[in-house]
N, C-alpha and C. Protein backbone atom coordinates (compact mmCIF):
# COMPACT_ATOMS: atom_id res chain seq x y z
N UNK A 1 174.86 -23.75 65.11
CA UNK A 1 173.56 -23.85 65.73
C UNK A 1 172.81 -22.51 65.65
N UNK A 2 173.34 -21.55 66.18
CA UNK A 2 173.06 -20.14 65.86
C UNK A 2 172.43 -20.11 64.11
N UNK A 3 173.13 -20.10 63.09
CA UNK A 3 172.18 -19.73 62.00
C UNK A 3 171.00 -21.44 61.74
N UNK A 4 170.93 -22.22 62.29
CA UNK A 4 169.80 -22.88 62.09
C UNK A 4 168.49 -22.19 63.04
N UNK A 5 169.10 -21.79 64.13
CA UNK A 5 168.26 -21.18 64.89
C UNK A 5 167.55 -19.51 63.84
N UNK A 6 168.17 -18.58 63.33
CA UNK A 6 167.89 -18.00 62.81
C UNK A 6 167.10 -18.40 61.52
N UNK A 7 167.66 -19.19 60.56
CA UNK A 7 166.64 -20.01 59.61
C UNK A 7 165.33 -20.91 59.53
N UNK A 8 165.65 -21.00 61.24
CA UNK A 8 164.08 -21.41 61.81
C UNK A 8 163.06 -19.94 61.60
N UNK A 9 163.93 -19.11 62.53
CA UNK A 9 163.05 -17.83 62.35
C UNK A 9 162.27 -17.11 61.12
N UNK A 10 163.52 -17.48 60.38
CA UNK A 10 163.07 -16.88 59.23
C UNK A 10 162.12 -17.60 58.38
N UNK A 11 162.46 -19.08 58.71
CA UNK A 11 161.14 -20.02 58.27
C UNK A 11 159.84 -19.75 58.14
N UNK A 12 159.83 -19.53 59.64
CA UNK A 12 158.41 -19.56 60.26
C UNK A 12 157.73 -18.32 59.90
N UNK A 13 158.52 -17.01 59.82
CA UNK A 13 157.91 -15.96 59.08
C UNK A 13 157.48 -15.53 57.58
N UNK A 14 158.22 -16.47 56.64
CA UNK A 14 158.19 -16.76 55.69
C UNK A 14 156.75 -17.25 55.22
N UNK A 15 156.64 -18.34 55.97
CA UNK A 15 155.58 -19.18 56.01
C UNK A 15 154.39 -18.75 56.16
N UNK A 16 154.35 -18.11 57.88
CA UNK A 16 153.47 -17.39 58.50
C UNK A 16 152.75 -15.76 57.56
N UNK A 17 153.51 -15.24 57.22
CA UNK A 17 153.40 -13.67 56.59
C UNK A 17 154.10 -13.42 55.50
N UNK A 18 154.45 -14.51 54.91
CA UNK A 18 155.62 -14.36 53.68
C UNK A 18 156.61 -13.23 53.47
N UNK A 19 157.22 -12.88 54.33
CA UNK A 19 158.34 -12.44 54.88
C UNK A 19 159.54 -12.88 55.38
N UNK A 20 160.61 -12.36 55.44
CA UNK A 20 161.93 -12.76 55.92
C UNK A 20 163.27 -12.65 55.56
N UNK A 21 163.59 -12.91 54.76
CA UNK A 21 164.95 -12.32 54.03
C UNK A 21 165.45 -10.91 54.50
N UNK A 22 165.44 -9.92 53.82
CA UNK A 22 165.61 -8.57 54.37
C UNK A 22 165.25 -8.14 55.48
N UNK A 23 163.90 -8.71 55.56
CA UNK A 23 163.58 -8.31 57.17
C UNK A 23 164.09 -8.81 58.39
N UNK A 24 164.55 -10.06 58.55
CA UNK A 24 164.59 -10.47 59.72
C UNK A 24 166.11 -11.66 59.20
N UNK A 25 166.10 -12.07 58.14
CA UNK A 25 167.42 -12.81 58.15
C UNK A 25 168.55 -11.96 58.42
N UNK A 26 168.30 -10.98 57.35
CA UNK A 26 169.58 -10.29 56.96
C UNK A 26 169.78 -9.60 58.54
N UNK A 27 169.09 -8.88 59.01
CA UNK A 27 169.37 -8.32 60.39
C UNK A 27 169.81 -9.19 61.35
N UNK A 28 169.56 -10.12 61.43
CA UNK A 28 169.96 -11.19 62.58
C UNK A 28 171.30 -11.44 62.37
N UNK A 29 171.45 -12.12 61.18
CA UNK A 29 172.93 -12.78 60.68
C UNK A 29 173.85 -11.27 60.71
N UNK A 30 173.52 -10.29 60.66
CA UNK A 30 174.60 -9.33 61.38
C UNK A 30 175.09 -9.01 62.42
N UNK A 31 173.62 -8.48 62.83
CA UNK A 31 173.95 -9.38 64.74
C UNK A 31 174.70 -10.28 65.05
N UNK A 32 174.53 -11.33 64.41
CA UNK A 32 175.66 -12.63 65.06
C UNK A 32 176.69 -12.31 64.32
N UNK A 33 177.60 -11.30 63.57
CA UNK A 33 178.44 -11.19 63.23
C UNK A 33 178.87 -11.38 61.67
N UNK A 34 177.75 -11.96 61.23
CA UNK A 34 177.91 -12.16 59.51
C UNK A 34 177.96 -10.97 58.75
N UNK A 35 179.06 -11.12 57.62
CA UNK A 35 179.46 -9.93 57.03
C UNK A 35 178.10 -9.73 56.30
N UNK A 36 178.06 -8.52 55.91
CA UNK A 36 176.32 -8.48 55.14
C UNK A 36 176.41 -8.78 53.75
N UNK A 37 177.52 -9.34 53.25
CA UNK A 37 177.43 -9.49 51.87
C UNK A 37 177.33 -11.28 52.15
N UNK A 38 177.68 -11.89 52.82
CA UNK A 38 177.49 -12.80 53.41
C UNK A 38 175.79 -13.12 54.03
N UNK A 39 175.53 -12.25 54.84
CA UNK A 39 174.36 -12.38 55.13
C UNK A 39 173.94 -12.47 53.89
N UNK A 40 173.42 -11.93 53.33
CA UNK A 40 172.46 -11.80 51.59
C UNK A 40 172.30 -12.80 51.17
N UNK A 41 173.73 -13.04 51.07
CA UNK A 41 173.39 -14.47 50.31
C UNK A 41 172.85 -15.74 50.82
N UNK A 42 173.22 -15.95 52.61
CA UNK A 42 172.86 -16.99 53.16
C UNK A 42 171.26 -16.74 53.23
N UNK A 43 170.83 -15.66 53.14
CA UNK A 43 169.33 -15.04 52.98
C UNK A 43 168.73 -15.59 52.03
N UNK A 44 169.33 -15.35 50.62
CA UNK A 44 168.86 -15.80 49.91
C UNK A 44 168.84 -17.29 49.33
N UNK A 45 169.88 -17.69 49.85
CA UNK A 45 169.66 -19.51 49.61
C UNK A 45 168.44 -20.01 50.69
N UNK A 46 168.57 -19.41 51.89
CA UNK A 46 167.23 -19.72 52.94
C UNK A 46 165.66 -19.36 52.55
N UNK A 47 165.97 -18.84 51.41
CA UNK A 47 164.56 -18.35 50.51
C UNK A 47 164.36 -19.12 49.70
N UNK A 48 165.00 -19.83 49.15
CA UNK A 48 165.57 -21.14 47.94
C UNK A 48 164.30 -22.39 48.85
N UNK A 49 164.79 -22.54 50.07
CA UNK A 49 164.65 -23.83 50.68
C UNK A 49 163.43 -23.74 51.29
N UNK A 50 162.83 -22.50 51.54
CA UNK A 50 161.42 -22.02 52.04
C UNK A 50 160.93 -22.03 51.14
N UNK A 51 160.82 -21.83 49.90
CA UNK A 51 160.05 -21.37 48.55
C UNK A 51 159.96 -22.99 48.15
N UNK A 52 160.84 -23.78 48.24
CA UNK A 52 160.55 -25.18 47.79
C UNK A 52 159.20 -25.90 48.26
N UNK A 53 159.29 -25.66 49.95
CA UNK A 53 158.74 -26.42 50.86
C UNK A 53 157.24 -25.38 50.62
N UNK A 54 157.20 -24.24 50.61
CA UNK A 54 156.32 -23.67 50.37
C UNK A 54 154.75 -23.81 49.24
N UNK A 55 156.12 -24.05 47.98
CA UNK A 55 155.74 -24.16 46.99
C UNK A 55 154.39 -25.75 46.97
N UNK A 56 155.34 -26.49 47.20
CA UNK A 56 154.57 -28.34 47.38
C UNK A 56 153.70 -27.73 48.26
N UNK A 57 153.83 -26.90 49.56
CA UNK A 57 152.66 -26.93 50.48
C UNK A 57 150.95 -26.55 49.85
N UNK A 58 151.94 -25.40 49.43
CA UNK A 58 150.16 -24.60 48.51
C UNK A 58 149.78 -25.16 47.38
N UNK A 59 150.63 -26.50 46.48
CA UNK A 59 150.11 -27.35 45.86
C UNK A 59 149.10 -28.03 46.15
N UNK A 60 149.87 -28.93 47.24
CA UNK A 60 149.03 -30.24 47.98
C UNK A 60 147.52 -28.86 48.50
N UNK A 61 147.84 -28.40 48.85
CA UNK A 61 146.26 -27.28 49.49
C UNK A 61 145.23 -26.47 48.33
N UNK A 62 145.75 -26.94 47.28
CA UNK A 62 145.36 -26.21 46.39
C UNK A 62 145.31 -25.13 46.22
N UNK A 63 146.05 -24.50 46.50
CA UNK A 63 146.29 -23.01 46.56
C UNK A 63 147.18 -21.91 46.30
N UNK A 64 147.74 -22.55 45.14
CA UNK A 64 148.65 -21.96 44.32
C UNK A 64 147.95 -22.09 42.60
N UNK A 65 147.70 -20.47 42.43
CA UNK A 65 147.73 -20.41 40.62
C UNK A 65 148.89 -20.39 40.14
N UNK A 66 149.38 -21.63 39.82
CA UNK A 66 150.39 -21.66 39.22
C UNK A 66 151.13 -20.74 37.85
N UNK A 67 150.08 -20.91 36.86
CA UNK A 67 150.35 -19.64 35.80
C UNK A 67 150.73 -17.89 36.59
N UNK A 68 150.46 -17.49 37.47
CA UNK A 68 150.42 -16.91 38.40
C UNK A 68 152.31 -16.61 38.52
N UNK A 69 152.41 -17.67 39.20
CA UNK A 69 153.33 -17.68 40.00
C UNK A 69 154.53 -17.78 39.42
N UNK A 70 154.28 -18.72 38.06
CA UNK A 70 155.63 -18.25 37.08
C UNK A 70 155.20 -16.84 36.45
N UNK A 71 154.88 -16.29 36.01
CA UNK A 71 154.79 -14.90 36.07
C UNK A 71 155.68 -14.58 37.21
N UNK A 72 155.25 -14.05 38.32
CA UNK A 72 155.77 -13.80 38.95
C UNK A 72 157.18 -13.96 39.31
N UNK A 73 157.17 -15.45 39.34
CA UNK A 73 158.82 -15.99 39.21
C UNK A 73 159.44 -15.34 38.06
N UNK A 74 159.04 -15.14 37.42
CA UNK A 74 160.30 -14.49 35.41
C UNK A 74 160.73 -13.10 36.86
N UNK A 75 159.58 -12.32 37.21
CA UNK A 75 159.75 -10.72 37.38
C UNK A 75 160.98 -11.04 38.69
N UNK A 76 160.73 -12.31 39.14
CA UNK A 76 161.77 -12.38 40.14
C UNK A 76 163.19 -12.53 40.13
N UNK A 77 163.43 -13.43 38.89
CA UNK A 77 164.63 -13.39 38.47
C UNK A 77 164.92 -12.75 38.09
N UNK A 78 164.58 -11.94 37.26
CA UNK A 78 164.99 -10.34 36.45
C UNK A 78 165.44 -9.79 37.62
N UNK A 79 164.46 -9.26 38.92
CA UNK A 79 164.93 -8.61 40.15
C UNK A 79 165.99 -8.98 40.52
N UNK A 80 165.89 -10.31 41.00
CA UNK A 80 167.59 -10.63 41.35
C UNK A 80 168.55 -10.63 40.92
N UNK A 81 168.50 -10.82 39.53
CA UNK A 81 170.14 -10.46 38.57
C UNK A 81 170.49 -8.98 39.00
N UNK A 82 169.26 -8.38 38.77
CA UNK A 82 169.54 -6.66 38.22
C UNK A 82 170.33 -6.30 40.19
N UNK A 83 169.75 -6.94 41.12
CA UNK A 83 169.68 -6.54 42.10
C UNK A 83 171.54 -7.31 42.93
N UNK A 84 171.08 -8.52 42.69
CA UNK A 84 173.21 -9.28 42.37
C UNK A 84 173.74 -8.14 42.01
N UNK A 85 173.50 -8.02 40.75
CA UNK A 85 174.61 -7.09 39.72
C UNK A 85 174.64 -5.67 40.75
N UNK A 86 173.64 -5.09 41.28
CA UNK A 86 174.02 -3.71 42.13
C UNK A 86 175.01 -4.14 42.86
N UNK A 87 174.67 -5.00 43.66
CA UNK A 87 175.23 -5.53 45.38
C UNK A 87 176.72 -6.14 45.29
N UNK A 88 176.95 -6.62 43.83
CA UNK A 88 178.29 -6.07 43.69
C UNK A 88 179.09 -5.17 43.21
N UNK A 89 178.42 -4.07 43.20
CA UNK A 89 179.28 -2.71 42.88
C UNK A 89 179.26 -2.01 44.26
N UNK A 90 178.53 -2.31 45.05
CA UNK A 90 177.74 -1.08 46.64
C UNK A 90 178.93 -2.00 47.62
N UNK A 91 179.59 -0.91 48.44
CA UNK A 91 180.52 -1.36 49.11
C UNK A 91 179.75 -1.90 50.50
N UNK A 92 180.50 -2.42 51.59
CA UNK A 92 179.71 -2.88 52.27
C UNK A 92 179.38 -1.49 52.93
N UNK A 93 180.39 -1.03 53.56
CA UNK A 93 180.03 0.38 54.51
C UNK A 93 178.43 0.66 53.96
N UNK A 94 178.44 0.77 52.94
CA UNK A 94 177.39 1.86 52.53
C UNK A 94 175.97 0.54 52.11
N UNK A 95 176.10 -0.81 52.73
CA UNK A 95 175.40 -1.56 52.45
C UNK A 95 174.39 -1.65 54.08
N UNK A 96 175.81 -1.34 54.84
CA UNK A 96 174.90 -1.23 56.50
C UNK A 96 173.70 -0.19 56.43
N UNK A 97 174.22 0.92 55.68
CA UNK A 97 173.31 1.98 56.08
C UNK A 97 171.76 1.98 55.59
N UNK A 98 171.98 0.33 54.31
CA UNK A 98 170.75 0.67 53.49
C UNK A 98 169.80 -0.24 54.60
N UNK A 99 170.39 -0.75 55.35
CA UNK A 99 169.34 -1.87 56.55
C UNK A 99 169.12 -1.03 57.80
């Protein structure tokens, strides 16, 4: 119940200010005890499921340039491999200190 409650949070900020992951998932889910390599990832699948719902929203509203946004999406995946590939070399100790 606890991380639906947090994935609400992070929902709604997502949504609201397009924010959340780093900011407010990842910190929470430590708080409640989630390892942070753990957190990350549950971060980032909760970005998966916001970005879906997101995505259809600013369709239906017309308000997504799509050409745009895949652009954007390529630079995103590039980020995340390159950024995976760090986060498994960075131990955790030294993963607390970067939050």
């Amino acid at each position: 119940m606890e991380l639906v409650f947090i994935g609400l949070l992070a929902g709604f900020f997502a949504g609201f200010f397009g924010v959340g992951g780093g900011m407010i998932t990842v910190p929470l889910l430590l708080y409640a005890g989630v390892p942070i390599k753990f957190a990350i990832g549950i971060s980032s699948m909760q970005m998966v499921f916001s970005s879906i719902y997101g995505t259809f929203r600013n369709i239906k509203n017309k308000m997504l340039d799509v050409k745009s946004g895949y652009l954007f999406g390529i630079g995103g995946i590039a980020g995340s491999f390159i950024g995976g590939m760090i986060l498994d070399r960075i131990d955790s100790k030294y993963l607390g200190y970067l939050f």
